[in-house]
C-alpha atoms as a PDB file:
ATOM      1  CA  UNK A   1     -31.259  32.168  37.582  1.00  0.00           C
ATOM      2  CA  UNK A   2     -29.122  34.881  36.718  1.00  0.00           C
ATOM      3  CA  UNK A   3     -28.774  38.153  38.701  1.00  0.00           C
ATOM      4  CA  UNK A   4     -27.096  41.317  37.041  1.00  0.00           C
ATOM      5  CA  UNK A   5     -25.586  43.975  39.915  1.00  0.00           C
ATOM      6  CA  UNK A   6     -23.699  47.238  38.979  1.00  0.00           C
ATOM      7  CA  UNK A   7     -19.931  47.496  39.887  1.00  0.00           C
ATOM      8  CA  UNK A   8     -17.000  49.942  38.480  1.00  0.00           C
ATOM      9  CA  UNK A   9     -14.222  47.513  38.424  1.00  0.00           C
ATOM     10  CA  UNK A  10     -10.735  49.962  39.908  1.00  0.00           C
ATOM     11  CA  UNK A  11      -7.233  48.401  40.538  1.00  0.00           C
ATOM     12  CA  UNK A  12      -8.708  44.266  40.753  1.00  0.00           C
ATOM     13  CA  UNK A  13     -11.985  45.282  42.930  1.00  0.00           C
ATOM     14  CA  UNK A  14     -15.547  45.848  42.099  1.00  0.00           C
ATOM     15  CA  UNK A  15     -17.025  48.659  43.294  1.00  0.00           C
ATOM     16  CA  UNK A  16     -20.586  48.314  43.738  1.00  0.00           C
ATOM     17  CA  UNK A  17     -23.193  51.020  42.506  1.00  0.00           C
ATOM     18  CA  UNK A  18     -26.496  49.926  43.778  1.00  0.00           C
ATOM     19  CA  UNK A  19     -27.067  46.670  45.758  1.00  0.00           C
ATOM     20  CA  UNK A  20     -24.507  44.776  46.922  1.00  0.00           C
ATOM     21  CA  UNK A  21     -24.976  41.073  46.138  1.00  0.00           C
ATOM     22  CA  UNK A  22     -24.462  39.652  50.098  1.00  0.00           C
ATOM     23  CA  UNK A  23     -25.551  36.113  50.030  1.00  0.00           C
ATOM     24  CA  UNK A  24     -22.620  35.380  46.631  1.00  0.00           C
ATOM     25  CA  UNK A  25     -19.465  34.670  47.875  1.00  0.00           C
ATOM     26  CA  UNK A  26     -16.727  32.052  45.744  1.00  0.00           C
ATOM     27  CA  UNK A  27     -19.161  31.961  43.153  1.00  0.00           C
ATOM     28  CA  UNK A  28     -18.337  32.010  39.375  1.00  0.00           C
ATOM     29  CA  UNK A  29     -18.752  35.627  37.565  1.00  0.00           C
ATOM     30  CA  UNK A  30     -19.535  36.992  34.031  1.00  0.00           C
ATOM     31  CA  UNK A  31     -17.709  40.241  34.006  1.00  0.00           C
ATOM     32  CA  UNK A  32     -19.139  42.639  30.612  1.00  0.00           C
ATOM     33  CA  UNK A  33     -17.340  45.623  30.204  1.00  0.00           C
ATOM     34  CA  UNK A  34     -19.386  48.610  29.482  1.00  0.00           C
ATOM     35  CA  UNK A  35     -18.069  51.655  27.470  1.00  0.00           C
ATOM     36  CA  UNK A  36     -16.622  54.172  29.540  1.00  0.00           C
ATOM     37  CA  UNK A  37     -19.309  56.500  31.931  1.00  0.00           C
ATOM     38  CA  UNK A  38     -17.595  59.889  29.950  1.00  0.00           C
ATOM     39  CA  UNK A  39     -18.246  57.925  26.474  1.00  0.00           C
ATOM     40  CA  UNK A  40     -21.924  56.973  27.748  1.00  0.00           C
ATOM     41  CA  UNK A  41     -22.602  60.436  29.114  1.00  0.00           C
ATOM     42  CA  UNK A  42     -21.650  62.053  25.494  1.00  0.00           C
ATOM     43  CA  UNK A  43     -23.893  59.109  23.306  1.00  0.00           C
ATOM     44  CA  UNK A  44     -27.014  60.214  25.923  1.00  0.00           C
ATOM     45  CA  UNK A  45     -26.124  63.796  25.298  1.00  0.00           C
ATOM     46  CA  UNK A  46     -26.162  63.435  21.384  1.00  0.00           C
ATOM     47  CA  UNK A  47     -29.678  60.681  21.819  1.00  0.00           C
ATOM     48  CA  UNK A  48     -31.413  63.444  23.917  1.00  0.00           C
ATOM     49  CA  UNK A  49     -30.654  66.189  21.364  1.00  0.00           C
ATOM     50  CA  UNK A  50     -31.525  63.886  18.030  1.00  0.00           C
ATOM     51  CA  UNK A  51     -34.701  63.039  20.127  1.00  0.00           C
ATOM     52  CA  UNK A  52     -35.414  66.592  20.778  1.00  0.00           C
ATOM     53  CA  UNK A  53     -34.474  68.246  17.255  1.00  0.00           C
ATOM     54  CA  UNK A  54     -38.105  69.656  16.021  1.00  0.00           C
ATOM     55  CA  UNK A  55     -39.817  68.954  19.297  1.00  0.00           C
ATOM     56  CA  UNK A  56     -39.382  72.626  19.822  1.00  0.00           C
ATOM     57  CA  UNK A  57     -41.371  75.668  17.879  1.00  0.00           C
ATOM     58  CA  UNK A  58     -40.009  78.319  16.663  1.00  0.00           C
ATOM     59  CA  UNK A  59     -40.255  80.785  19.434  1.00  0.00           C
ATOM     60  CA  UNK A  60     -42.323  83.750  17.991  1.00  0.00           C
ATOM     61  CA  UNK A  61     -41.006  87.560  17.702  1.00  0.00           C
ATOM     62  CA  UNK A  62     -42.793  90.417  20.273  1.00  0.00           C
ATOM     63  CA  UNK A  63     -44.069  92.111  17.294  1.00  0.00           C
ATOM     64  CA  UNK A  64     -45.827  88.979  16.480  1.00  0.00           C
ATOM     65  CA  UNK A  65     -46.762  88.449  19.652  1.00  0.00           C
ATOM     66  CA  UNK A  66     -48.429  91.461  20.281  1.00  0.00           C
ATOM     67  CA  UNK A  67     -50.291  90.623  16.603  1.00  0.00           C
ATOM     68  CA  UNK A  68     -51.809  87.805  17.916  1.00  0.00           C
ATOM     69  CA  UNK A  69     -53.034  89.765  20.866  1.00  0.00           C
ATOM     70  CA  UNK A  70     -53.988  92.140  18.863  1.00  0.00           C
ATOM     71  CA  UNK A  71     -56.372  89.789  16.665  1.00  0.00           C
ATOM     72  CA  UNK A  72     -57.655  87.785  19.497  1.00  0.00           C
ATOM     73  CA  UNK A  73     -58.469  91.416  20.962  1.00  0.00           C
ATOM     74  CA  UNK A  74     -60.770  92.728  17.921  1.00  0.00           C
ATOM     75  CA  UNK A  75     -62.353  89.060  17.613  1.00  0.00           C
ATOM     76  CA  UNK A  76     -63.278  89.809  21.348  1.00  0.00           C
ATOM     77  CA  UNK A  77     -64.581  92.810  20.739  1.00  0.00           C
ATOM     78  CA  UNK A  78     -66.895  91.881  17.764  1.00  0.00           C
ATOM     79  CA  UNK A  79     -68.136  89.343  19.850  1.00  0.00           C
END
């Protein structure tokens, strides 16, 4: 079975991120190079913003505000 761990690989070393594999040692290693963490950080930066685009309303004016206050007011009151 396969186990994946997370490492920064510096100078010829593997740095490990999370757990540290203790019970490998001399065993044979797939090493995939990821892009770099600045490179990943700006890709998530633009996916959370495309994700986002139109999630928000358009926030509303105080005049308009205080219409809709208004309105909900005189409804209210004819109640």
């Amino acid at each position: 079975m396969l186990k994946s761990y997370a490492a920064v690989y510096k100078q010829g070393h593997l740095n490990w991120l999370d757990d540290v594999p203790s019970h490998y040692d001399n065993v044979q290693v797939i090493v995939t190079f990821m892009e770099t963490p600045q490179k990943i950080q700006e890709n998530q930066k633009q996916r959370v913003l495309q994700q986002a685009w139109g999630c928000v309303k358009q926030t509303k004016s105080i005049e308009q505000i205080d219409f809709d206050i208004a309105q909900m007011r005189s409804e209210w009151d004819r109640e």
